[in-house]
Protein backbone atom coordinates (compact mmCIF):
# COMPACT_ATOMS: atom_id res chain seq x y z
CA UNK A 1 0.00 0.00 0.00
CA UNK A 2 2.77 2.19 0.35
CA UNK A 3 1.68 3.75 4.08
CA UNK A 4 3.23 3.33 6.83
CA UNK A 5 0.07 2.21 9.48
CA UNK A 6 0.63 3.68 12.85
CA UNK A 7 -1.46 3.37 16.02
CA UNK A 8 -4.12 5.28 16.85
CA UNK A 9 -2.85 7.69 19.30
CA UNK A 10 0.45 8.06 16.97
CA UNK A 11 -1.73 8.75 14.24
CA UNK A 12 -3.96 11.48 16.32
CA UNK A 13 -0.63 13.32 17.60
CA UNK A 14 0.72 13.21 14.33
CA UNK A 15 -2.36 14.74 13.29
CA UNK A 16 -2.74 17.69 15.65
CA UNK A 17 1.09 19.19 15.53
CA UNK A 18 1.05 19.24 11.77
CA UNK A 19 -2.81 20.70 12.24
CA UNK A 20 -1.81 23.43 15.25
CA UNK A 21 1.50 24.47 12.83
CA UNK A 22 -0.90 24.85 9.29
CA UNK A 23 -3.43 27.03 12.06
CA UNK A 24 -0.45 29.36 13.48
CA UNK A 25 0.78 30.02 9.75
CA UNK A 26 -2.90 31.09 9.03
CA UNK A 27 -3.29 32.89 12.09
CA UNK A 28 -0.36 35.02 10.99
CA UNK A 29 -0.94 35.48 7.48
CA UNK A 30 -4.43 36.13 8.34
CA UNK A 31 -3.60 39.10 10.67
CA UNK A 32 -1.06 40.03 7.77
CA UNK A 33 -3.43 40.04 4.87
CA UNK A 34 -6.16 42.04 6.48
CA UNK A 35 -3.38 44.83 7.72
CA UNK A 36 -1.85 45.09 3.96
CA UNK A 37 -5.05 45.05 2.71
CA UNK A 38 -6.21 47.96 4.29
CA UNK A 39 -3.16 50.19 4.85
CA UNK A 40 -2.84 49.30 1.00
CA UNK A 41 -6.00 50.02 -0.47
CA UNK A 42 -6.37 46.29 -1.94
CA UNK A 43 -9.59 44.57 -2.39
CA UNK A 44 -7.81 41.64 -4.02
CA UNK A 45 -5.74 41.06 -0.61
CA UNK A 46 -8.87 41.67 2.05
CA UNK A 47 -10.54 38.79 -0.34
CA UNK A 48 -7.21 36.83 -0.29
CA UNK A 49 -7.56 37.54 3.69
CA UNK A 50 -11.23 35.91 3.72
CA UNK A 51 -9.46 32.96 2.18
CA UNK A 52 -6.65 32.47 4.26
CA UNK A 53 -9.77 32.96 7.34
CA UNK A 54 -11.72 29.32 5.62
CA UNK A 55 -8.13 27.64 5.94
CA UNK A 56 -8.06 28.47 9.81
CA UNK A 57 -11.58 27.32 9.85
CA UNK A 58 -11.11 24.75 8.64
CA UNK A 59 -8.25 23.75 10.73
CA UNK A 60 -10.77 23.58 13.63
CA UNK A 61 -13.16 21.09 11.70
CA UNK A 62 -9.36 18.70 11.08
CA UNK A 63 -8.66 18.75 15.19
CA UNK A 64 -12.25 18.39 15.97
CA UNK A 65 -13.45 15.70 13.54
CA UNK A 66 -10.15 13.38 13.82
CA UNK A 67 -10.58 13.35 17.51
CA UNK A 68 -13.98 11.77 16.90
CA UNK A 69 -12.88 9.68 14.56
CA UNK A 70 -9.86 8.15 16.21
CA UNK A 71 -12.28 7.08 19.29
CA UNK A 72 -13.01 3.15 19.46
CA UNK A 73 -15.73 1.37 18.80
CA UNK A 74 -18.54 1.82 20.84
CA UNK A 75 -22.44 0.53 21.55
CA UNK A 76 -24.01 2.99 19.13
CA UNK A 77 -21.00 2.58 16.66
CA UNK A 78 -20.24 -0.98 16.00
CA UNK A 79 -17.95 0.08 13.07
CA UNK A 80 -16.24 2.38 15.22
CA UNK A 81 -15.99 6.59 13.85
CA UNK A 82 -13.81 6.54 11.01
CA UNK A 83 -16.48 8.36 9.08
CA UNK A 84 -16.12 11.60 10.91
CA UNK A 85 -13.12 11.98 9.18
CA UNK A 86 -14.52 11.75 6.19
CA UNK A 87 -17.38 14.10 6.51
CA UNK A 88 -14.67 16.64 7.58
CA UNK A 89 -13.01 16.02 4.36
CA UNK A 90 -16.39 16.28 2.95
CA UNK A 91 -16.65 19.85 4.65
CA UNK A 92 -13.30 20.85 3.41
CA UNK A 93 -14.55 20.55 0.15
CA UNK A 94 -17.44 22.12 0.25
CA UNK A 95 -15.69 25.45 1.95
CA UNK A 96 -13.26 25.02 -0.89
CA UNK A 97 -15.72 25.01 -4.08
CA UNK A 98 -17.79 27.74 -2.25
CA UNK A 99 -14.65 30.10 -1.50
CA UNK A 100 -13.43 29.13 -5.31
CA UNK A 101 -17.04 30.29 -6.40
CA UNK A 102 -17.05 33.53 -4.59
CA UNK A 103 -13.39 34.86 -5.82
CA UNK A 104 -15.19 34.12 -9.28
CA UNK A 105 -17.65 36.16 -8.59
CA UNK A 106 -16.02 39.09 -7.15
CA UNK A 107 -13.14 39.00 -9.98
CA UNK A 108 -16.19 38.72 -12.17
CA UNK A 109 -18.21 41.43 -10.94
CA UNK A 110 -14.81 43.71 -10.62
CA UNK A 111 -14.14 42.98 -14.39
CA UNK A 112 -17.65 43.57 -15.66
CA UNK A 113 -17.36 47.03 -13.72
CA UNK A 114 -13.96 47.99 -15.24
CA UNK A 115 -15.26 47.64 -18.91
CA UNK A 116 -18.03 49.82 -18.09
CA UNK A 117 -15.42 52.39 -17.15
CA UNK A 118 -15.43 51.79 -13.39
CA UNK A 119 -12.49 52.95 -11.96
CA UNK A 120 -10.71 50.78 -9.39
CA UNK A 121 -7.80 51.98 -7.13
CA UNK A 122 -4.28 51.22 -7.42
CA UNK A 123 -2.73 48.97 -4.82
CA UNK A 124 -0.59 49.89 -2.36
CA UNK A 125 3.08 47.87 -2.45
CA UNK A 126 2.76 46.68 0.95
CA UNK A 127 -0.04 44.68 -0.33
CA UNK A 128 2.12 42.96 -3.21
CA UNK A 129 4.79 42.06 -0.70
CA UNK A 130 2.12 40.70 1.48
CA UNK A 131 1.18 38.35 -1.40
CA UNK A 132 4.44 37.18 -2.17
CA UNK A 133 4.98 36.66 1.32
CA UNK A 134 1.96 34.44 1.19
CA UNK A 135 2.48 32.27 -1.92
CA UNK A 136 5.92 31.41 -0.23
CA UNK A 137 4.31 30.51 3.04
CA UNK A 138 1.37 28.92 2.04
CA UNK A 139 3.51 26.32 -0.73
CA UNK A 140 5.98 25.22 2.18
CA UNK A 141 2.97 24.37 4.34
CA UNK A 142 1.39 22.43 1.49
CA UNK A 143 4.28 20.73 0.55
CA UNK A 144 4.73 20.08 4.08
CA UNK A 145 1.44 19.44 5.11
CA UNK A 146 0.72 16.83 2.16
CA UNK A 147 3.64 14.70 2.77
CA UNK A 148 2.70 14.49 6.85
CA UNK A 149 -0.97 13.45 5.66
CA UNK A 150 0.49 10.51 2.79
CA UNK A 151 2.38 9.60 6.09
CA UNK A 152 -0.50 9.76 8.20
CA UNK A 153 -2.66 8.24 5.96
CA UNK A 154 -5.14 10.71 6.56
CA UNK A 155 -7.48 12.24 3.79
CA UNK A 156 -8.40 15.48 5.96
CA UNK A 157 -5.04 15.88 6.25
CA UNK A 158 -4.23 15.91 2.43
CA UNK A 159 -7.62 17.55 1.70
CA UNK A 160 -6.40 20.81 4.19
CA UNK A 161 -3.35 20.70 2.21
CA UNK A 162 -4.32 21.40 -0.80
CA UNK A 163 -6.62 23.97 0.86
CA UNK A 164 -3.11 25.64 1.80
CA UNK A 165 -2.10 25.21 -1.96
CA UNK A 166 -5.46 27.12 -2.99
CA UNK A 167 -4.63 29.67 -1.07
CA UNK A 168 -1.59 29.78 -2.58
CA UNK A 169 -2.97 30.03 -6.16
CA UNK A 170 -5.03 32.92 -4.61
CA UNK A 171 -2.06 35.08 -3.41
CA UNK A 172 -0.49 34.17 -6.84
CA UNK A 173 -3.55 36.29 -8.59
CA UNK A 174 -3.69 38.43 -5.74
CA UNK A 175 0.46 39.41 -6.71
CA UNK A 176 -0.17 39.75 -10.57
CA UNK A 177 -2.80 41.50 -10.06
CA UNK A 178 -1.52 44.10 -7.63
CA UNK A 179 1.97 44.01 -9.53
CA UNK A 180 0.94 44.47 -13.13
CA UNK A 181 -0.90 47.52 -11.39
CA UNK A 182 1.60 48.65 -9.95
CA UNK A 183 4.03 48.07 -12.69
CA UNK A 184 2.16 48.57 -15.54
CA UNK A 185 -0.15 51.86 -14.36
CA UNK A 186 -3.99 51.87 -13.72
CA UNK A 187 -4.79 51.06 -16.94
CA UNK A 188 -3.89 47.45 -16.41
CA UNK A 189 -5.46 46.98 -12.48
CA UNK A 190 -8.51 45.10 -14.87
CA UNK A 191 -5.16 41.93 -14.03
CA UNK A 192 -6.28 41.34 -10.73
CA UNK A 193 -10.05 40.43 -10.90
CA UNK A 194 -8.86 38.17 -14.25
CA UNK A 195 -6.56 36.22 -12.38
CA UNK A 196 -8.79 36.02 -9.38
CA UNK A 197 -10.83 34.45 -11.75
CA UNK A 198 -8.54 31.70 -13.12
CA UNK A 199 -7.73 30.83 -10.15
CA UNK A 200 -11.21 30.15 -8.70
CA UNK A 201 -11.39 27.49 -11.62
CA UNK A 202 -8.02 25.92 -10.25
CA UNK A 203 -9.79 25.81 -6.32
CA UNK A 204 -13.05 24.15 -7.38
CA UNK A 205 -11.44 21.62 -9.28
CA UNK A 206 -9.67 20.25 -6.22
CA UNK A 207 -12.67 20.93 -4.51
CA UNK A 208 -14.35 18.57 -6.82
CA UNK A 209 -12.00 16.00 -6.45
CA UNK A 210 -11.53 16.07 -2.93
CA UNK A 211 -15.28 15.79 -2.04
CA UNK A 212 -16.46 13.50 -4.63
CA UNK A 213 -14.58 10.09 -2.82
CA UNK A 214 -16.20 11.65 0.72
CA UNK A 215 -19.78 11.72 -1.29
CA UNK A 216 -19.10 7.76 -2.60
CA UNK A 217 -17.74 6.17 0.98
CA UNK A 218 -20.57 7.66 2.69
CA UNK A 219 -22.82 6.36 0.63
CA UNK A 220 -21.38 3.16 0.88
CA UNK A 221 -19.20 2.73 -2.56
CA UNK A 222 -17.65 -0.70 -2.70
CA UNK A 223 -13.82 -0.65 -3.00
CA UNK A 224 -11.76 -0.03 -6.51
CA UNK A 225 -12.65 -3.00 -8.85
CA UNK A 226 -9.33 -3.85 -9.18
CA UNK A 227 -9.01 -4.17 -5.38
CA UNK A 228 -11.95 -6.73 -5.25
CA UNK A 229 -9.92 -8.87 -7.89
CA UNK A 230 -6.87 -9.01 -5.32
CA UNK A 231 -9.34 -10.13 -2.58
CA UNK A 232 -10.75 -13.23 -4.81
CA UNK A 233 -7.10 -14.13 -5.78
CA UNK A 234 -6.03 -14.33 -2.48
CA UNK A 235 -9.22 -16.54 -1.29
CA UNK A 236 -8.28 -18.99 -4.68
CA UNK A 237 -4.94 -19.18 -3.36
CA UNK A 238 -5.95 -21.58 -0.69
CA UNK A 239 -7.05 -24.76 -2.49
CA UNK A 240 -9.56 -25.67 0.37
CA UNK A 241 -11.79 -22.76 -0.38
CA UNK A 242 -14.48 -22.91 -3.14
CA UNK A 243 -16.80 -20.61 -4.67
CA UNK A 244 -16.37 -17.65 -2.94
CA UNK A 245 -19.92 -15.14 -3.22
CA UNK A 246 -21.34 -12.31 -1.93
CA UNK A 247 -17.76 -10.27 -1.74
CA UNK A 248 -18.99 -7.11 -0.17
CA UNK A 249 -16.62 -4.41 0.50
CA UNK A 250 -16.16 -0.51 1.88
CA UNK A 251 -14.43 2.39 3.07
CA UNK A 252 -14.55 3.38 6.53
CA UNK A 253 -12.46 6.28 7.29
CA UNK A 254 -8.61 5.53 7.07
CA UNK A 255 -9.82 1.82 7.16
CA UNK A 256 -11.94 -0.45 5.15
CA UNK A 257 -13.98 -3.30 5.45
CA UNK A 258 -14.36 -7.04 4.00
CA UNK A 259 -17.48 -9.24 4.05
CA UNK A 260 -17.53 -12.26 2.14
CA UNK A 261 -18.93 -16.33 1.47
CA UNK A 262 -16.68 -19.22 0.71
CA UNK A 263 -17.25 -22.99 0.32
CA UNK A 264 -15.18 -25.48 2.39
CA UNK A 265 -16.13 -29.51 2.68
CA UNK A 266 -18.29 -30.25 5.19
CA UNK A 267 -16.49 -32.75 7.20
CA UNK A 268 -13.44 -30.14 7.73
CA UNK A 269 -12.93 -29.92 11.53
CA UNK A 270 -13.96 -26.87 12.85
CA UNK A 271 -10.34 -26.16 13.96
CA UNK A 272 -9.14 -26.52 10.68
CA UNK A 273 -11.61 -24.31 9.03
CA UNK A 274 -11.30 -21.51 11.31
CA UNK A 275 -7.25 -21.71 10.81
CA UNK A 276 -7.74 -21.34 7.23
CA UNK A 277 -10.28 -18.57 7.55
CA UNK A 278 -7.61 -16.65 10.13
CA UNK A 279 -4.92 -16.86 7.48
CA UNK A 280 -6.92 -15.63 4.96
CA UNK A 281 -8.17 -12.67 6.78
CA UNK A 282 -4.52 -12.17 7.88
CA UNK A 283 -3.76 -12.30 3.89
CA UNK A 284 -6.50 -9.48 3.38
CA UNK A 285 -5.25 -7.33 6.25
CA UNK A 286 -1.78 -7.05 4.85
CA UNK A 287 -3.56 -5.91 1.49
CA UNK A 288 -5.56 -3.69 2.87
CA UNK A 289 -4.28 -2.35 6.05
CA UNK A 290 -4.27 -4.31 10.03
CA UNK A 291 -7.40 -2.13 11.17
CA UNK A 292 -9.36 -3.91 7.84
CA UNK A 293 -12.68 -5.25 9.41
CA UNK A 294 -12.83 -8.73 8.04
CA UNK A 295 -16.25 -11.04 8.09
CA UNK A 296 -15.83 -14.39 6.66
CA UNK A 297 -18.62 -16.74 6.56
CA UNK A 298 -18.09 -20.30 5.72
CA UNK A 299 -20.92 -22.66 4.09
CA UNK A 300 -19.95 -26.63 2.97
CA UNK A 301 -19.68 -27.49 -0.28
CA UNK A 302 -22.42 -28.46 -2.40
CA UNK A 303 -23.23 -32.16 -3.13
């Protein structure tokens, strides 16, 4: 699989510090934004600010939806809370496409103004170096942030990531904008709102991507195709077992889960069978992960 599996409080810990460092980052550049934005007479960077304000939100939903989902099973949650997790990715998502749709429509709205002959003011430079600041920032916490969450094996992780990236992308429209204005005279501050727009195209995309798995898994999506083969070759690996039916499998959280049927002679001591139905869902575990839930049920052979 490529991941490293950890335990659960590991995994949790792991979780938080690179979650507390993304929302101290944010903090900062939020504080910054807003300032530059002001003192430099920039729309483009109070919007950028309102962005950077969703990635410390969102920050909160990460700490408070992993601690959910990292608590065990319990009597109103056989299958334990992995799903949490997913719903915050879910969330993430959602803030993302939303935030991606509303820089559209103010770089929209500011461009439709301009060719009427709206006037908009030139930006201040403290407000370009905020930007750059920003884009520098915001890429070493994504590149950061993605590689702890691949580690982690966490999807709210990865999904807050790239919500660092998009912000990213925003600061990078936010700093053409505000320098081709400043550069280039006011003739050419029409820059900003059209990269503001491209950009917003670039955020709901990985919106897109990142809540569309969240939308299948909660509503129960069996595994990859491919991954269901795996799981039949490994039950016709043991020559004892016949006929295996009724494969059903899913995604819970950062773990998934295995139902199936298989065929075994009749007379086969019980010992025997349940040795053989251990190893194989010791086989499917190191396919899939340890903390795969595995149900095997075993029927004889028909006559």
């Amino acid at each position: 699989m490529g991941v490293i599996r950890q335990s659960s409080d590991t995994r949790e810990k792991g979780i938080y510090k690179v979650t507390v460092v993304g929302s101290i980052a944010n903090a900062l550049l939020l504080v910054l934004k807003f300032v530059s934005g002001i003192v430099g007479n920039s729309a483009a960077m109070i919007a950028d600010a309102v962005h950077s304000l969703s990635d410390f939100v969102t920050d909160i939903i990460v700490v408070v939806f992993v601690r959910i989902s990292n608590k065990p099973e319990d009597k109103g949650h056989d299958y334990g809370h992995g799903k949490y997790e997913t719903l915050a990715t879910l969330i993430i998502g959602v803030i993302l496409f939303f935030v991606g749709l509303g820089i559209f429509w103010n770089g929209a709205t500011a461009i439709y103004g301009v060719l009427n002959g709206e006037l908009i003011e030139s930006p201040g430079m403290i407000a370009f170096v905020a930007a750059i600041v920003s884009i520098v920032i915001k890429e070493v916490l994504y590149r950061y942030t993605v590689a702890k969450g691949k580690h982690l094996d966490s999807k709210s992780v990865i999904a807050n990531a790239w919500h660092h990236r998009s912000d990213a992308f925003s600061s990078i429209g936010t700093a053409v904008g505000i320098g081709g204005a400043i550069l280039l005279g006011d003739k050419w501050v029409i820059l900003d709102p059209v990269a503001a727009v491209i950009v917003s195209f670039f955020i709901c995309k990985v919106a897109v991507q990142l809540a569309i798995p969240c939308f299948e898994e909660l509503l129960e999506k069996s595994l990859p195709e491919e991954t269901e083969h795996k799981i039949i070759e490994i039950l016709q690996d043991f020559p004892e077992v016949s006929d295996p039916h009724h494969l059903r499998t899913r995604r819970i959280g950062n773990y998934c889960a295995v139902e199936v049927h298989i065929r075994m002679e009749g007379s086969t001591p019980l010992t025997e069978a349940h040795d053989t139905a251990s190893a194989i869902e010791a086989r499917i575990k190191a396919l899939l992960g340890p903390s795969t839930l595995v149900s095997i049920h075993l029927e004889p052979r028909k006559r």
